[in-house]
N, C-alpha and C. Protein backbone atom coordinates (compact mmCIF):
# COMPACT_ATOMS: atom_id res chain seq x y z
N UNK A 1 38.04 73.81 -31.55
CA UNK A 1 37.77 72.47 -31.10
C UNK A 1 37.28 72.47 -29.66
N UNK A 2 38.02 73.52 -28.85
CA UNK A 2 37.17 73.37 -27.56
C UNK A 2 36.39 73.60 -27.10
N UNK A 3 35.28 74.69 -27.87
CA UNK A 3 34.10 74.69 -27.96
C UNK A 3 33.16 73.81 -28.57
N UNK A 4 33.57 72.61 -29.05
CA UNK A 4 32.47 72.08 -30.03
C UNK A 4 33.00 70.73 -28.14
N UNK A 5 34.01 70.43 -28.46
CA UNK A 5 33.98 69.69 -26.56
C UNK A 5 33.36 70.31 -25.71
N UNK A 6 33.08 71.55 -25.40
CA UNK A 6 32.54 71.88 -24.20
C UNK A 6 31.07 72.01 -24.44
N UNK A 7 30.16 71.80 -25.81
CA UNK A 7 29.25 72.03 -26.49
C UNK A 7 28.70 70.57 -26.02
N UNK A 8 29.38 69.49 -26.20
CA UNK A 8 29.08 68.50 -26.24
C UNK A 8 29.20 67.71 -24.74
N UNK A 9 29.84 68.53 -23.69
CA UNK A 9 30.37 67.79 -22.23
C UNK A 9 28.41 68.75 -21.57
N UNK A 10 28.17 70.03 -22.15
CA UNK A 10 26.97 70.33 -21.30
C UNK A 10 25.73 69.70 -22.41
N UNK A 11 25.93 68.95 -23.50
CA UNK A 11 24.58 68.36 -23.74
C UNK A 11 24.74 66.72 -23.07
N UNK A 12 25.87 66.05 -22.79
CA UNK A 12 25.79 64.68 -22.01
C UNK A 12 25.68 65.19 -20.22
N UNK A 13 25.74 66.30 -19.70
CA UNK A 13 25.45 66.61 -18.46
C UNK A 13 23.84 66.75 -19.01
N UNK A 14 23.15 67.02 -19.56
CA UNK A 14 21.85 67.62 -19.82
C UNK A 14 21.20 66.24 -19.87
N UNK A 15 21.34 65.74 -20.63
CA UNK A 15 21.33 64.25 -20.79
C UNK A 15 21.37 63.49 -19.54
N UNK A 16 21.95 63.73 -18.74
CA UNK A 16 22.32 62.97 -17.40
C UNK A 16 21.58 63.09 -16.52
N UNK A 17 21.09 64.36 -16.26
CA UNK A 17 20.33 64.88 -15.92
C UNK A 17 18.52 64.89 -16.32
N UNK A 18 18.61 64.62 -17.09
CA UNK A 18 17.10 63.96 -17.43
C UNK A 18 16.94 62.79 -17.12
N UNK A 19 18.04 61.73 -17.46
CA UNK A 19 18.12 60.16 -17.20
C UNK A 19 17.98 60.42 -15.80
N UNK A 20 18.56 61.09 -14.96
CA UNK A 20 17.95 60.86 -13.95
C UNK A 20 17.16 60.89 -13.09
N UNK A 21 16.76 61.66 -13.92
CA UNK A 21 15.01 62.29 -13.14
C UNK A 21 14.02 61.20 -13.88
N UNK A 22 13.91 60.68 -14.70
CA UNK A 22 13.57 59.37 -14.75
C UNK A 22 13.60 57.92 -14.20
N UNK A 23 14.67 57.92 -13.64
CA UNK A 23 14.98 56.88 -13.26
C UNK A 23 15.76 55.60 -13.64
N UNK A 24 14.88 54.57 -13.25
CA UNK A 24 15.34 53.30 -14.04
C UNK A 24 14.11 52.82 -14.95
N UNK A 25 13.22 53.88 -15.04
CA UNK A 25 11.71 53.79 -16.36
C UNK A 25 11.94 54.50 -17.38
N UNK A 26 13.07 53.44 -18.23
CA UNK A 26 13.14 54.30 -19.41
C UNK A 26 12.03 53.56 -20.53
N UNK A 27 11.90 54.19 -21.65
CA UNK A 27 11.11 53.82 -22.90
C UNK A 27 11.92 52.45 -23.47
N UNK A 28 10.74 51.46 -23.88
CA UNK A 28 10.84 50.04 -24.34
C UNK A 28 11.27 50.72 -26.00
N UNK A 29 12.59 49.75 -26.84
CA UNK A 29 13.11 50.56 -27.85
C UNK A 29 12.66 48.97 -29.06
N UNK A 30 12.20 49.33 -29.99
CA UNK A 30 11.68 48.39 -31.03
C UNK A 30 12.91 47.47 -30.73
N UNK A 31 12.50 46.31 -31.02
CA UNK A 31 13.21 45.44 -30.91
C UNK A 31 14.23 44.83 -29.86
N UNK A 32 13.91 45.29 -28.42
CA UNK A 32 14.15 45.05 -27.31
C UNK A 32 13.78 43.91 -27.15
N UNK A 33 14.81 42.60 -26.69
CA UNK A 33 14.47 41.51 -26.45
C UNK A 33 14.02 41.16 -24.71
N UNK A 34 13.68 42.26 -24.10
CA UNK A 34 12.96 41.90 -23.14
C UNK A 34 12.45 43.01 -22.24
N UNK A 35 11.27 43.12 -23.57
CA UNK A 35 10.28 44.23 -23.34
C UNK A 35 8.98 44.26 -21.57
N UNK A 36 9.39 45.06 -21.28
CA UNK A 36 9.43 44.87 -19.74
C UNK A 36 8.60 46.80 -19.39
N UNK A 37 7.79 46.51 -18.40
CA UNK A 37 7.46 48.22 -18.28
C UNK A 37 6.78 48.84 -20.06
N UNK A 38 5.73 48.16 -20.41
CA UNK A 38 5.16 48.17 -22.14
C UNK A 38 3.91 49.46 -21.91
N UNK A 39 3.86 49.32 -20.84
CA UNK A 39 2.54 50.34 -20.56
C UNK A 39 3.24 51.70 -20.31
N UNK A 40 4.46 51.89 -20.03
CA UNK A 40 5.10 53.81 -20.32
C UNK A 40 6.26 53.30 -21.16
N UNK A 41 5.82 53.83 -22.33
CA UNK A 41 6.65 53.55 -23.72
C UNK A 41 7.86 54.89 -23.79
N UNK A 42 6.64 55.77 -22.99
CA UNK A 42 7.54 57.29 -23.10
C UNK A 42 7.91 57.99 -21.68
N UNK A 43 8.60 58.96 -21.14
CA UNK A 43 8.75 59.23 -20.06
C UNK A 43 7.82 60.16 -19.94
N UNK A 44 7.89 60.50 -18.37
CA UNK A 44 6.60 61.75 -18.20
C UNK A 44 7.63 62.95 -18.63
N UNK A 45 6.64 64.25 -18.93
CA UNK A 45 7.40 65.21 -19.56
C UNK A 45 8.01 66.09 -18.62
N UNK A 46 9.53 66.61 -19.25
CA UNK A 46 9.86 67.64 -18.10
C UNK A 46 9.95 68.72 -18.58
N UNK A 47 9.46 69.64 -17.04
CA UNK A 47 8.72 70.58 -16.90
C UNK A 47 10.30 71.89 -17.77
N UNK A 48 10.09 72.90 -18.65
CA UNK A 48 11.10 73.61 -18.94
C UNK A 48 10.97 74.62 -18.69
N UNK A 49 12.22 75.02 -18.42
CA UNK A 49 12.53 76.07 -17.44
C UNK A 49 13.11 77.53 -18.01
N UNK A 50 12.94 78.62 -18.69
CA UNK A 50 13.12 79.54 -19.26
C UNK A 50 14.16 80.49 -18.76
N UNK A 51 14.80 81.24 -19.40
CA UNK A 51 15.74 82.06 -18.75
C UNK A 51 14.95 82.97 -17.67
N UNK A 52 13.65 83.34 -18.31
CA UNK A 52 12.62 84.50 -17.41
C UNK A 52 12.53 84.00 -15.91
N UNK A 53 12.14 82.74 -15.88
CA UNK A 53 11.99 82.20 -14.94
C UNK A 53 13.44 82.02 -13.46
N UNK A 54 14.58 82.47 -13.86
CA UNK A 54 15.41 82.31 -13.46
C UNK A 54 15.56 83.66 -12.30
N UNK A 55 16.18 83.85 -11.11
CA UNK A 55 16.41 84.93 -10.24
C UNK A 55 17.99 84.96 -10.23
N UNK A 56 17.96 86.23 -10.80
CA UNK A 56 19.60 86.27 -10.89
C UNK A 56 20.59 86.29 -9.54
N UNK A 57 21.30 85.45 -9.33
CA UNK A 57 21.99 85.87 -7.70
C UNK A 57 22.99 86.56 -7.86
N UNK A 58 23.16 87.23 -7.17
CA UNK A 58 24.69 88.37 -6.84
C UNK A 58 25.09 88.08 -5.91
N UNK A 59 26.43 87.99 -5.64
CA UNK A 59 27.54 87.62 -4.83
C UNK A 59 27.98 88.98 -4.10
N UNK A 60 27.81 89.77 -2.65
CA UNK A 60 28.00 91.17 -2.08
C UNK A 60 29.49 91.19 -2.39
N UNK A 61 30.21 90.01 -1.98
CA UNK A 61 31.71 90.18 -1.98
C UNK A 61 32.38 89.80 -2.78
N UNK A 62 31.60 89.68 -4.65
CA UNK A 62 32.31 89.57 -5.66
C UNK A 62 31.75 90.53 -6.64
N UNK A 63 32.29 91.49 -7.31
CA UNK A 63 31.47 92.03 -8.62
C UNK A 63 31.51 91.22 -9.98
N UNK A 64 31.02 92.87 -10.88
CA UNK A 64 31.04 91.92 -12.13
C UNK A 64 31.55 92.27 -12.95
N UNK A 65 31.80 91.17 -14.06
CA UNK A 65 32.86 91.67 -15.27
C UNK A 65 31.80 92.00 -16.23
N UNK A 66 31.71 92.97 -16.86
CA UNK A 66 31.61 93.32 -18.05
C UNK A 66 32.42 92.92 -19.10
N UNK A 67 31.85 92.22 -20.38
CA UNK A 67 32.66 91.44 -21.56
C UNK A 67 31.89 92.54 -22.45
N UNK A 68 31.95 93.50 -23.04
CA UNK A 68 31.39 94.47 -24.21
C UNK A 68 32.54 93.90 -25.40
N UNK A 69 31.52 93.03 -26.24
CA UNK A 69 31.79 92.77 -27.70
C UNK A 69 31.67 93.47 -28.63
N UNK A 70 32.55 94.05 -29.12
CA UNK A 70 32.36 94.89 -30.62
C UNK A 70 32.76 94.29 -31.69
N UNK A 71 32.01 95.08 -32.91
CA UNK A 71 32.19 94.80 -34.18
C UNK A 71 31.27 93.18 -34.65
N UNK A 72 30.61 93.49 -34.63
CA UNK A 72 30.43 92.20 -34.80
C UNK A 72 29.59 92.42 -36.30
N UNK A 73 29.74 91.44 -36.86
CA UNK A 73 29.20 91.82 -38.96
C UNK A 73 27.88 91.47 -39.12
N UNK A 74 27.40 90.27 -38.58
CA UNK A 74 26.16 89.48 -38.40
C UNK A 74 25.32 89.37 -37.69
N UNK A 75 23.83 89.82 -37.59
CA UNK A 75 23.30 89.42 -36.72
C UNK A 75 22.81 87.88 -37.18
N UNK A 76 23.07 87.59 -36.63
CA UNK A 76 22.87 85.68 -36.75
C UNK A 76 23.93 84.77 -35.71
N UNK A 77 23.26 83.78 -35.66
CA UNK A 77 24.27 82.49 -34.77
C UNK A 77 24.00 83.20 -33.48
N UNK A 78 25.37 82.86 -32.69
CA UNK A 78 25.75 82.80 -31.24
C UNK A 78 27.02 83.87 -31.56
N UNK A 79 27.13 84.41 -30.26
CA UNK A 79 28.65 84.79 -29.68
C UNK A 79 28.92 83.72 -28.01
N UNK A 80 30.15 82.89 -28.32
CA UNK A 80 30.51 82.28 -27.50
C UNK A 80 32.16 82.15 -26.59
N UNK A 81 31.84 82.83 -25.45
CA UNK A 81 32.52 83.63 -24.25
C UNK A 81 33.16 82.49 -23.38
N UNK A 82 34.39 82.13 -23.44
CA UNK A 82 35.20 81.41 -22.13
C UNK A 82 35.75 82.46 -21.61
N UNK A 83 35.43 82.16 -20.31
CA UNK A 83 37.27 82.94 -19.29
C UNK A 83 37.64 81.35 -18.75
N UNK A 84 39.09 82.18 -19.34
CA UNK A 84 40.16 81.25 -18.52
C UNK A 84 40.39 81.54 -17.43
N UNK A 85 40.81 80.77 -15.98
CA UNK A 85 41.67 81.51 -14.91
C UNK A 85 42.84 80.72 -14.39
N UNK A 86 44.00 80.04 -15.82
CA UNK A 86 45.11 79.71 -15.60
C UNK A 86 45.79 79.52 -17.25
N UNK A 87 46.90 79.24 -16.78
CA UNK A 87 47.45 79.34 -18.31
C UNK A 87 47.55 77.75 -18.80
N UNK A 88 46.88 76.84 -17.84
CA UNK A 88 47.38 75.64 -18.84
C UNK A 88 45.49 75.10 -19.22
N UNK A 89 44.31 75.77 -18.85
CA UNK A 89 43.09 75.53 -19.39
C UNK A 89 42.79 76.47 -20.24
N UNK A 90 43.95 77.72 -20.32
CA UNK A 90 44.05 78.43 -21.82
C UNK A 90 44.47 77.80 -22.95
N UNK A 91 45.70 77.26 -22.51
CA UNK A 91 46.23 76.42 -24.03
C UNK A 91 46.13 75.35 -23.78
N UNK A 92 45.30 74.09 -23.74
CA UNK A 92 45.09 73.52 -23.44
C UNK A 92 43.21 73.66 -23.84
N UNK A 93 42.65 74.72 -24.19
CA UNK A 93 41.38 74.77 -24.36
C UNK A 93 40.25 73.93 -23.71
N UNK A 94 40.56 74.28 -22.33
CA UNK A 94 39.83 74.05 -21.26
C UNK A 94 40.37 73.24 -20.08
N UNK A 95 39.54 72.97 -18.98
CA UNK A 95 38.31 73.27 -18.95
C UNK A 95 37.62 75.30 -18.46
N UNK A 96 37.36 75.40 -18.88
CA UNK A 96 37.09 77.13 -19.25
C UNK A 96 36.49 76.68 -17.26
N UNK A 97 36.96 78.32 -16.65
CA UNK A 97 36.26 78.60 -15.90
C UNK A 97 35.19 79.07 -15.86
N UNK A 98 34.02 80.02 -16.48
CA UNK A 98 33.24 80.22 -16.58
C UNK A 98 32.87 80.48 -18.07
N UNK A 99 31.98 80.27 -18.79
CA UNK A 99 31.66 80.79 -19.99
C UNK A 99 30.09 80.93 -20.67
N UNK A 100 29.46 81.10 -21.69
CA UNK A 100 28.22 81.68 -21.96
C UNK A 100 28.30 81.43 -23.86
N UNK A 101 26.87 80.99 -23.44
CA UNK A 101 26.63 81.00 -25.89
C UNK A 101 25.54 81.84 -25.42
N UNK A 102 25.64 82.94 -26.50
CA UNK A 102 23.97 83.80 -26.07
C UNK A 102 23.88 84.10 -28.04
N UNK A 103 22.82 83.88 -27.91
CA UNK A 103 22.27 84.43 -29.06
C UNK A 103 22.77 85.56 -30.02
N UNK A 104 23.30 86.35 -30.89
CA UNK A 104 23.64 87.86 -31.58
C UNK A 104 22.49 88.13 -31.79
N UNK A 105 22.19 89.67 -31.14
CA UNK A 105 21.12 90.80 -31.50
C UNK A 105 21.06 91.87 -31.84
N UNK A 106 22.69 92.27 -31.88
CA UNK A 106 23.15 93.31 -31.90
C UNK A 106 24.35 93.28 -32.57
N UNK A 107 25.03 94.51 -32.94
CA UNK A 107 25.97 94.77 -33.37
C UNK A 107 27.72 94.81 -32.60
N UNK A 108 27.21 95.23 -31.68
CA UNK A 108 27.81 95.26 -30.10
C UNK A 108 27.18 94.80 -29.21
N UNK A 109 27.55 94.04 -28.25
CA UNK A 109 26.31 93.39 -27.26
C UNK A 109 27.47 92.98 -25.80
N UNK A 110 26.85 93.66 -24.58
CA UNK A 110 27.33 93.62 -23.25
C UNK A 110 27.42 91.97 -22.99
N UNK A 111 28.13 91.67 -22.50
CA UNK A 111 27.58 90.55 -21.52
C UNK A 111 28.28 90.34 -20.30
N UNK A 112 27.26 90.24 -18.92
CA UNK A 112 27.66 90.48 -17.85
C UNK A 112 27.90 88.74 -17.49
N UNK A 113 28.93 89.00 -16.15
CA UNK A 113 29.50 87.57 -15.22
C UNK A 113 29.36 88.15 -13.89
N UNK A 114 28.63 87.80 -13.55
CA UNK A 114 28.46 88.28 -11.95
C UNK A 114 29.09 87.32 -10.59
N UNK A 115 29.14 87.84 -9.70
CA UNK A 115 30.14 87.06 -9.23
C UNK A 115 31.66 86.55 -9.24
N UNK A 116 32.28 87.25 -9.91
CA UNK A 116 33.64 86.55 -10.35
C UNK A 116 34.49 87.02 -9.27
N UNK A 117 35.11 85.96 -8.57
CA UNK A 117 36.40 86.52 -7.54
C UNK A 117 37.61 87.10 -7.90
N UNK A 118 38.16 87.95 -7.09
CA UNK A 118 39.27 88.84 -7.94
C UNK A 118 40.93 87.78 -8.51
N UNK A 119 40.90 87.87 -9.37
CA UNK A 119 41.79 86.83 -10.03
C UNK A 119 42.61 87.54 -11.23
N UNK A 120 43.40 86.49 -11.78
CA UNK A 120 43.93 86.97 -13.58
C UNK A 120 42.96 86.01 -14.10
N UNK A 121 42.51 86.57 -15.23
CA UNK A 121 41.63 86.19 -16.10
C UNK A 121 42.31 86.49 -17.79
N UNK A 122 41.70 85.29 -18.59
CA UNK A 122 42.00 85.41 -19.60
C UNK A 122 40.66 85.23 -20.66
N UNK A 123 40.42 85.95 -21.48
CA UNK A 123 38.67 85.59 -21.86
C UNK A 123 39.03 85.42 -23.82
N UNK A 124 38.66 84.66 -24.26
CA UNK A 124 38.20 84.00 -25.83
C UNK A 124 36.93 84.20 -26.38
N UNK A 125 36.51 84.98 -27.54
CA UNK A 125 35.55 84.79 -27.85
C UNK A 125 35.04 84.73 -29.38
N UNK A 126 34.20 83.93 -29.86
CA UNK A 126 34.11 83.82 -31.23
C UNK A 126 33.00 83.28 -31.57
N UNK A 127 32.41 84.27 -32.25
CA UNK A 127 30.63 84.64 -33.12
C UNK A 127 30.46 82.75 -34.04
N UNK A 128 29.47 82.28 -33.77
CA UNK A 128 29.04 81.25 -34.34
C UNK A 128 28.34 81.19 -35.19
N UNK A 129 28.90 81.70 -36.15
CA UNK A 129 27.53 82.21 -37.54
C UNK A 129 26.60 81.28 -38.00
N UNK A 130 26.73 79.88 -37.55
CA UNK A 130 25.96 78.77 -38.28
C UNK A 130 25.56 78.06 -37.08
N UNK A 131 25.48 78.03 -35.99
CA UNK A 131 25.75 77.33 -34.59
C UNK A 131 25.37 75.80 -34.59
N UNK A 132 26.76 75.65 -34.84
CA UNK A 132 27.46 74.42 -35.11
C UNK A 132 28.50 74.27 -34.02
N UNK A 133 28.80 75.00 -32.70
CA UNK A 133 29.33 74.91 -31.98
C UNK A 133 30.83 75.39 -32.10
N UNK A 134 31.54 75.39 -33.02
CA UNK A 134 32.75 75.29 -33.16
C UNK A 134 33.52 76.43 -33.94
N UNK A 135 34.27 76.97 -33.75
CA UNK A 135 35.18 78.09 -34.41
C UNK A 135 35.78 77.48 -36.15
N UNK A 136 34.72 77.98 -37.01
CA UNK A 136 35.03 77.33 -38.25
C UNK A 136 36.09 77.51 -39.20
N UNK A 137 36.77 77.04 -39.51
CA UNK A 137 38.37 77.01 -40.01
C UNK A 137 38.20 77.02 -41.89
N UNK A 138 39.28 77.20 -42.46
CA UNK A 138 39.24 77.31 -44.10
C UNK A 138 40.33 76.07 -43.64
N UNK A 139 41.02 75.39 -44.90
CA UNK A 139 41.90 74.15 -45.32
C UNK A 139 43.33 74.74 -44.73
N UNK A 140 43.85 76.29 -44.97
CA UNK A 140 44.98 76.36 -44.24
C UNK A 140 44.53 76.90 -42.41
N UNK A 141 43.75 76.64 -42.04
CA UNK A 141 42.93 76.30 -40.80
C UNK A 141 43.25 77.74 -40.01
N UNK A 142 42.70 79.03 -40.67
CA UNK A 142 42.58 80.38 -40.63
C UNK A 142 40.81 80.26 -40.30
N UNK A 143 40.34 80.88 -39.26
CA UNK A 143 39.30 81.32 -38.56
C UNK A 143 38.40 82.43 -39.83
N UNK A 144 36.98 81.28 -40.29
CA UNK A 144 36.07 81.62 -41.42
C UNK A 144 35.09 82.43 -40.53
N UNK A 145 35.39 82.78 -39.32
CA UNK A 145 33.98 83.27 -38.28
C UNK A 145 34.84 84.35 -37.85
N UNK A 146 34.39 85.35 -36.67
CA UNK A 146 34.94 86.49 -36.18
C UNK A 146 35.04 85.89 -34.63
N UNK A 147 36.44 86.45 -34.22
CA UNK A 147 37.39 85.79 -32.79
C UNK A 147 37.40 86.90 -32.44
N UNK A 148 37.96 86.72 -30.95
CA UNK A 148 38.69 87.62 -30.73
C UNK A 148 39.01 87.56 -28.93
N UNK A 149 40.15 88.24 -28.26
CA UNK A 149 40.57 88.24 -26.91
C UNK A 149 40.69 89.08 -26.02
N UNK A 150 40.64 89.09 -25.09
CA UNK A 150 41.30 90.01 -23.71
C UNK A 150 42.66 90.50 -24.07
N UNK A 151 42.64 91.98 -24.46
CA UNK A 151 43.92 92.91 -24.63
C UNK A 151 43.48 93.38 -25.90
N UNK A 152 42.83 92.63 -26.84
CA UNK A 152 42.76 92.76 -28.04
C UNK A 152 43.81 92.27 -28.62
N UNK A 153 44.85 90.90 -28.31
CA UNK A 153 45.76 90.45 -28.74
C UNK A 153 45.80 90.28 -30.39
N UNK A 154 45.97 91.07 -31.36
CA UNK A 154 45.98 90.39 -32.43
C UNK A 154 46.55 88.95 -32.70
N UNK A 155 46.36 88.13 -33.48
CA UNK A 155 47.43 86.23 -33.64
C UNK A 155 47.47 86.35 -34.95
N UNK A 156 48.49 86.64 -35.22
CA UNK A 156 49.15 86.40 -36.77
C UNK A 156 48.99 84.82 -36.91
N UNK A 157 50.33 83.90 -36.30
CA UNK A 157 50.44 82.39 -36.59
C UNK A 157 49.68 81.69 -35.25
N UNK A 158 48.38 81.55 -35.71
CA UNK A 158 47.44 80.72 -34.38
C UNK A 158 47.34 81.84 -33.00
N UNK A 159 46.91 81.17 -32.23
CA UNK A 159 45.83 81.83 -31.13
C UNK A 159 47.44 82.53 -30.22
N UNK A 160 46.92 83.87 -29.23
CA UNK A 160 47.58 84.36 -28.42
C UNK A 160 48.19 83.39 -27.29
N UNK A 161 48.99 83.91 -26.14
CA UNK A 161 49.22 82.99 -25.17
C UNK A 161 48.39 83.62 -24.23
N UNK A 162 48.66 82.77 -23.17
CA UNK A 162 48.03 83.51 -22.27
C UNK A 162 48.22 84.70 -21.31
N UNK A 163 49.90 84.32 -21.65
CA UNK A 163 50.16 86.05 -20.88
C UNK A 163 49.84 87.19 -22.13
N UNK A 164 49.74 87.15 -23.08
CA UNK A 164 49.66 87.95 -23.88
C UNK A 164 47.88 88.40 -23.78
N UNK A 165 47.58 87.68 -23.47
CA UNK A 165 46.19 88.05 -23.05
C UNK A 165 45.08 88.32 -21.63
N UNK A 166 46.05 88.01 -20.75
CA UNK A 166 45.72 88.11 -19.31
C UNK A 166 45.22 89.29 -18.88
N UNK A 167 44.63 89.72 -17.74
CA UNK A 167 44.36 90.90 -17.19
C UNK A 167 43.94 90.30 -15.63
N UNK A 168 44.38 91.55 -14.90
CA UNK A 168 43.86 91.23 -13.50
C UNK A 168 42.85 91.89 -13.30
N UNK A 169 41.81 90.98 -12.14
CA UNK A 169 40.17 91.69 -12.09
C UNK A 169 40.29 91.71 -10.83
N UNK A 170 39.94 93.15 -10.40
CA UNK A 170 40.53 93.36 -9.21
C UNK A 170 39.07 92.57 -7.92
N UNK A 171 38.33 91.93 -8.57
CA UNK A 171 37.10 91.67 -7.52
C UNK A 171 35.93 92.37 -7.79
N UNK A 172 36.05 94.29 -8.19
CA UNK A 172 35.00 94.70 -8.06
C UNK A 172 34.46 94.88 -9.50
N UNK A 173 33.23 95.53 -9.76
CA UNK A 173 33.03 95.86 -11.14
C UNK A 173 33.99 97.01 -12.05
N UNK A 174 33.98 95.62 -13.58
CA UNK A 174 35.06 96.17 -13.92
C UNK A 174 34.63 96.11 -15.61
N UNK A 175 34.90 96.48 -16.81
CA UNK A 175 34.28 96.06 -17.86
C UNK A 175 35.52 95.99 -18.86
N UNK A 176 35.60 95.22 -19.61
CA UNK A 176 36.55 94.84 -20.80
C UNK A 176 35.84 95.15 -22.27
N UNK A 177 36.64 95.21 -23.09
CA UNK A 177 35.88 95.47 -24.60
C UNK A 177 36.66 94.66 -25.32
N UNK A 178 36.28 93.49 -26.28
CA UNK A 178 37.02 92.71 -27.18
C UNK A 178 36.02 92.89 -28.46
N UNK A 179 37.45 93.18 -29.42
CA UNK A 179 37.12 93.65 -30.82
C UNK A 179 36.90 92.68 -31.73
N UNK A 180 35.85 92.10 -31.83
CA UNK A 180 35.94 91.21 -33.29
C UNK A 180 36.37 91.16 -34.38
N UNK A 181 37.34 90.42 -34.68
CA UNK A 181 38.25 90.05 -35.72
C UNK A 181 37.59 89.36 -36.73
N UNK A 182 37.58 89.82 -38.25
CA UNK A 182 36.70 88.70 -39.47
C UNK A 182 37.34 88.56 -40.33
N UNK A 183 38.35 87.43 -40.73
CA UNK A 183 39.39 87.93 -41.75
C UNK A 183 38.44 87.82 -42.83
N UNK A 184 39.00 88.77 -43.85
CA UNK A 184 38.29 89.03 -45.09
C UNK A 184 38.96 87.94 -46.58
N UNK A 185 38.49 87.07 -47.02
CA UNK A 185 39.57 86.57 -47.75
C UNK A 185 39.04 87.12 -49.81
N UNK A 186 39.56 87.00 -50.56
CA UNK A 186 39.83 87.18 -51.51
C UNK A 186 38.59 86.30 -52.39
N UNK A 187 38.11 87.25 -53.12
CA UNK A 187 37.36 85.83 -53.85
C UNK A 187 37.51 85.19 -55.45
């Protein structure tokens, strides 16, 4: 669930963010009873911005975490990465301190956080085979997608805690490996 919320808090920031680069000239909507501004029906277009286009910044006096995902069954969907950095936006499923949806291309696939200050960290992650945002559940509400955590906590009855999954990052570069979990069910 707190990925399909945090899915939905950066498309109304995205949203917000266009409205405002528009302004107060938005598009006249059929049946507007006081059609006003008829001559820009549509907004001017904005300009998009590509990952290529981006310059990665590095922080001298923070390194980086390495998140190396294994196992993963599918190439398809997303793999989608929170770190926590307290125990009540762990259980509590958010608000995540830093996190990432990247595409699956691989079987195993790195993904770097640059910058992270030296802290306890707790990190969640779970493959989006249909990207639908959300960690998809069966009726006794057992995880139909592949999860998985910091320590490699196995969760028999529901998700780890957070001390059970914590680790300290000492500041500099450091790399973690979380094993993807797919329960297999019976057919």
């Amino acid at each position: 669930m707190f990925f399909l919320q945090h899915k939905i808090t950066l498309s109304v920031l995205l949203f917000m963010a266009i409205s405002l680069s528009y302004g107060q000239n938005f598009p006249v909507l059929p049946g507007d009873s006081n059609p006003q501004n008829t001559e820009n029906i549509f907004p001017p277009p904005v300009p998009i911005i590509s990952i290529k286009d981006s310059i990665p910044v590095f922080d001298s006096l923070h390194g980086k975490l390495n998140i190396f995902v294994k196992n993963i069954t599918k190439i398809i969907g997303t793999i989608n990465i929170a770190i926590f950095n307290n125990m009540n936006s762990f259980m509590n499923k958010g608000p995540i301190f830093k996190g990432m949806i990247i595409p699956v291309n691989a079987f195993s696939m790195m993904i770097p956080f640059d910058s992270l200050p030296k802290g306890l960290y707790a990190v969640a992650v779970f493959h989006d085979e249909d990207n639908n945002g959300i960690l998809n559940t069966n009726k006794m509400n057992i995880p139909t997608e592949g999860y998985g955590f910091s320590n490699n906590i196995a969760s028999n009855l529901g998700p780890p805690s957070f001390a059970q999954t914590n680790f300290l990052y000492p500041g500099k570069n450091k790399t973690i490996t979380i094993n993807m979990v797919y329960f297999k069910f019976p057919k």
